[in-house]
C-alpha atoms as a PDB file:
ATOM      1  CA  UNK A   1       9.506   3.158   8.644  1.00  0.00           C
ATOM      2  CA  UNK A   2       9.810   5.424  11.737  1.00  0.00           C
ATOM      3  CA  UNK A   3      11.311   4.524  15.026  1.00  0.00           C
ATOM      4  CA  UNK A   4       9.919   6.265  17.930  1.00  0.00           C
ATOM      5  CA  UNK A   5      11.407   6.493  21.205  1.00  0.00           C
ATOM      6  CA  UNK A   6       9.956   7.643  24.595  1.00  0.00           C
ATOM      7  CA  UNK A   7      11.246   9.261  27.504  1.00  0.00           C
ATOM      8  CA  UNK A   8      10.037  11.326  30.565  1.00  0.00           C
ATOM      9  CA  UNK A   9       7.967   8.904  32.582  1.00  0.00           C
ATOM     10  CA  UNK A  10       8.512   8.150  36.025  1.00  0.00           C
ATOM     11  CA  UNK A  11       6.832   8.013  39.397  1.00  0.00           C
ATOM     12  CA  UNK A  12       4.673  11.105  40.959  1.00  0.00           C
ATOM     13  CA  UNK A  13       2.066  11.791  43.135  1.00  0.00           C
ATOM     14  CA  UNK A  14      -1.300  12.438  42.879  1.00  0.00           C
ATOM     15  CA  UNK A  15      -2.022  15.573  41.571  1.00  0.00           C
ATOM     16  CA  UNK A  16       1.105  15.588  40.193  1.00  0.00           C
ATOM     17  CA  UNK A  17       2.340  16.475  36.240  1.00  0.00           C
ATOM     18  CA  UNK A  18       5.107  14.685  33.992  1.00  0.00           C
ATOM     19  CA  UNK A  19       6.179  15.039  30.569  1.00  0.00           C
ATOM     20  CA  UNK A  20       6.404  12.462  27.651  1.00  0.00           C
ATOM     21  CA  UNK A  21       8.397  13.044  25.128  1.00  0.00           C
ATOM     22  CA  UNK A  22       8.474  11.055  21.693  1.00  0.00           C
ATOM     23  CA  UNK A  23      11.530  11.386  19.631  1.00  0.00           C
ATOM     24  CA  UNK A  24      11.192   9.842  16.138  1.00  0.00           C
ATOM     25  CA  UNK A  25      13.647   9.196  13.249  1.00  0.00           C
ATOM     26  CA  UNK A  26      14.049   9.826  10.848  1.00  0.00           C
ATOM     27  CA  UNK A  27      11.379  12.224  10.508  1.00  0.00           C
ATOM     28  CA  UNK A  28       7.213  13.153  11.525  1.00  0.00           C
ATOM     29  CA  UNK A  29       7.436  15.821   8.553  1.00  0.00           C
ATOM     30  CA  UNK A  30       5.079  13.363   6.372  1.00  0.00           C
ATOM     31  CA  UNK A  31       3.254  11.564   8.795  1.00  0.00           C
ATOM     32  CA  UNK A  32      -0.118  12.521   9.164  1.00  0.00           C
ATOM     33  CA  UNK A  33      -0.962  11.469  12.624  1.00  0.00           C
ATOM     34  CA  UNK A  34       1.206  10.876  15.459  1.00  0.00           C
ATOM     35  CA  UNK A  35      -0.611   9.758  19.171  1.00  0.00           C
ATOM     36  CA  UNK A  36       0.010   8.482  22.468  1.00  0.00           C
ATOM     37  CA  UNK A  37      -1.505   5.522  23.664  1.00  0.00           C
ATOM     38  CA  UNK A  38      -1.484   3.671  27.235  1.00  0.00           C
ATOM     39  CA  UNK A  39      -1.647  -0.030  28.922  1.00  0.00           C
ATOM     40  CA  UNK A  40      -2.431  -0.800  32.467  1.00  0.00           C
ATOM     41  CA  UNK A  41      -1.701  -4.132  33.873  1.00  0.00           C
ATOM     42  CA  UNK A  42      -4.612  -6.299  32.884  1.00  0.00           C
ATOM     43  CA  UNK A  43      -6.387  -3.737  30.444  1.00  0.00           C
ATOM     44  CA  UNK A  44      -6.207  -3.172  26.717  1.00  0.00           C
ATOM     45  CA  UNK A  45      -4.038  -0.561  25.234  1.00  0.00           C
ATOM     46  CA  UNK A  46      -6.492   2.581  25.085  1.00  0.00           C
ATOM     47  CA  UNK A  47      -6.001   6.102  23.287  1.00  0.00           C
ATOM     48  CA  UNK A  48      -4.531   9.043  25.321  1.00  0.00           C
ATOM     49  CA  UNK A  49      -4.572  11.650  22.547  1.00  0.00           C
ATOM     50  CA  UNK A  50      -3.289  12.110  18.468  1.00  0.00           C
ATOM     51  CA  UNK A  51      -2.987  14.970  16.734  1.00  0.00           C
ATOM     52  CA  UNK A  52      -2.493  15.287  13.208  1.00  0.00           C
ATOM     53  CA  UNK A  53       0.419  16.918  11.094  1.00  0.00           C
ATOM     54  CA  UNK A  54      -2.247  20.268  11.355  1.00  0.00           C
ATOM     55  CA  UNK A  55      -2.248  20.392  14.874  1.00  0.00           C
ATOM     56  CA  UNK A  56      -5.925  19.152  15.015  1.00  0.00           C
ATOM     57  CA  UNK A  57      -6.130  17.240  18.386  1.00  0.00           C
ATOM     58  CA  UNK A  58      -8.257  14.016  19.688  1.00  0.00           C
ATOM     59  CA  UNK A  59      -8.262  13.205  23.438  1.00  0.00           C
ATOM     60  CA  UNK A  60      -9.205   9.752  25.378  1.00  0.00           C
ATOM     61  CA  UNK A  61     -12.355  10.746  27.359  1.00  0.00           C
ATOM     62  CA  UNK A  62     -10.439  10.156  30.763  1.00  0.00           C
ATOM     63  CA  UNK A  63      -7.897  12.513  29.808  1.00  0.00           C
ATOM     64  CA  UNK A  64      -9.320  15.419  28.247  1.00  0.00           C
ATOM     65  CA  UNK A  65      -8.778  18.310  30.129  1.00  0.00           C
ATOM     66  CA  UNK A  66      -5.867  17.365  31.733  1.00  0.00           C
ATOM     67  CA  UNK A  67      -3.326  16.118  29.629  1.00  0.00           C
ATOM     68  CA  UNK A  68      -2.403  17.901  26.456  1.00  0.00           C
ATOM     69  CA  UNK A  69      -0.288  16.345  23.127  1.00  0.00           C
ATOM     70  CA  UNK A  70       1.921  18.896  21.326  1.00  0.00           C
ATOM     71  CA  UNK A  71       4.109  17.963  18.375  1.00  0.00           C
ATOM     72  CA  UNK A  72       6.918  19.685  16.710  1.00  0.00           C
ATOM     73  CA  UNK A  73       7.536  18.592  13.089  1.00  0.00           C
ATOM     74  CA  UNK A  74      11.068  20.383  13.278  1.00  0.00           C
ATOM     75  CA  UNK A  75      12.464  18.460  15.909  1.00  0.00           C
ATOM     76  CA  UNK A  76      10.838  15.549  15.078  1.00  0.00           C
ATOM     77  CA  UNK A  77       9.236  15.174  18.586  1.00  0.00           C
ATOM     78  CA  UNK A  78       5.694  14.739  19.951  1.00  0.00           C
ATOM     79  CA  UNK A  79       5.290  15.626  23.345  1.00  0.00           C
ATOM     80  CA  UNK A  80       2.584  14.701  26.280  1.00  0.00           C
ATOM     81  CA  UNK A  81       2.002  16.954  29.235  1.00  0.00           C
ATOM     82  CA  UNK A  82       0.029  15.135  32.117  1.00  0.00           C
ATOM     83  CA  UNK A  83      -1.346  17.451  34.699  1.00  0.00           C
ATOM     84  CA  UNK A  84      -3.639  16.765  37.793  1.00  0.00           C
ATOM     85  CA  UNK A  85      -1.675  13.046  37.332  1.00  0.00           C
ATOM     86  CA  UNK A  86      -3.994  10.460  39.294  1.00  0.00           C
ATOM     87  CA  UNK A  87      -3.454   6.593  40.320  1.00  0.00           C
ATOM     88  CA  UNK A  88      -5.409   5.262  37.607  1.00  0.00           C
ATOM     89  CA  UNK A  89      -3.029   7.201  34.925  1.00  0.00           C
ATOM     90  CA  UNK A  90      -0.284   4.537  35.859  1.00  0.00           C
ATOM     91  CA  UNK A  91       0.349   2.571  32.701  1.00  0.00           C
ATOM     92  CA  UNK A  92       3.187   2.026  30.230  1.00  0.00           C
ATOM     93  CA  UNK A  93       2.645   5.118  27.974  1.00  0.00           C
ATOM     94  CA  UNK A  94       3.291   4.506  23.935  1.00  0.00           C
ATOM     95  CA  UNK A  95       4.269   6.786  21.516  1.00  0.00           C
ATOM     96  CA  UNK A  96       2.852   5.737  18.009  1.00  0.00           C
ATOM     97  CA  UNK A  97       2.998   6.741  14.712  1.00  0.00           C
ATOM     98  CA  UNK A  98       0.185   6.335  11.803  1.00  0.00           C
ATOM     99  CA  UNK A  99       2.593   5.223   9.561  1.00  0.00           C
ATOM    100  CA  UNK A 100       3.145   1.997   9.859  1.00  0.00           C
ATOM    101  CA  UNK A 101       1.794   1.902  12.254  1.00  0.00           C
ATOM    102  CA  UNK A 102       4.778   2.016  14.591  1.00  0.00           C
ATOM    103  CA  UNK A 103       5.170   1.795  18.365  1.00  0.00           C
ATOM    104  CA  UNK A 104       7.950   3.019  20.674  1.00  0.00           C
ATOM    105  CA  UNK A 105       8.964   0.706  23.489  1.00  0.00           C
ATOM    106  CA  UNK A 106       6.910   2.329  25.916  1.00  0.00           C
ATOM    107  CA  UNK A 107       7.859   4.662  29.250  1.00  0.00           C
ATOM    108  CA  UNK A 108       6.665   3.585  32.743  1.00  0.00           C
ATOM    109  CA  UNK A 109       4.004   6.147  34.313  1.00  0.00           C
ATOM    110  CA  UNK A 110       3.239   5.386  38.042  1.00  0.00           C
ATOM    111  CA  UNK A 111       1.175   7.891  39.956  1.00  0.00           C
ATOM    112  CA  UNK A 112       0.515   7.189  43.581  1.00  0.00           C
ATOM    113  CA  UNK A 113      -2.632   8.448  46.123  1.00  0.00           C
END
């Protein structure tokens, strides 16, 4: 079992970028897919973007373009760059893991207009 653990969020403008980062233990080496999801107050948790151990890359249709998931199977990290941040990207951001699958505890994004 993995255990992931965010970090990075915060509050910004809009227009603004931030940077998620997931670091996992003990390692991503195996796991096929790793992802970030999100949850605004009220909504369902929804897909921000996975990419697999290849590098191959699925985006959440409100976020392609702007945001973009990396992943480093050395470090064990998966990162999310946010650009062009606006005030209906504030959510609790998840890192998750296909094995499993596992969740991190979540990071607070909070964009205002």
């Amino acid at each position: 079992q993995v255990q992931l653990r965010e970090s990075g969020g915060g509050s910004v403008q809009s227009g603004g970028s931030l940077r998620l980062s997931c670091a996992a233990s003990p390692t991503i080496f195996t796991i096929y897919m790793m992802g970030w999801y999100r949850q605004a107050p009220g909504k369902e948790r929804e897909l921000v973007a996975t990419i697999t151990k290849d590098g191959y890359t699925n985006y959440g249709d409100s976020v392609q373009g702007r945001f973009t998931i990396s992943r480093d199977n050395a470090k064990n990290a998966v990162d999310l760059l946010m650009k062009d941040l606006k005030p209906e990207d504030t959510a609790v951001y998840y890192c998750w893991s296909g094995l499993g699958p596992n969740w991190g505890q979540g990071t607070q994004v909070t964009v205002s207009s």
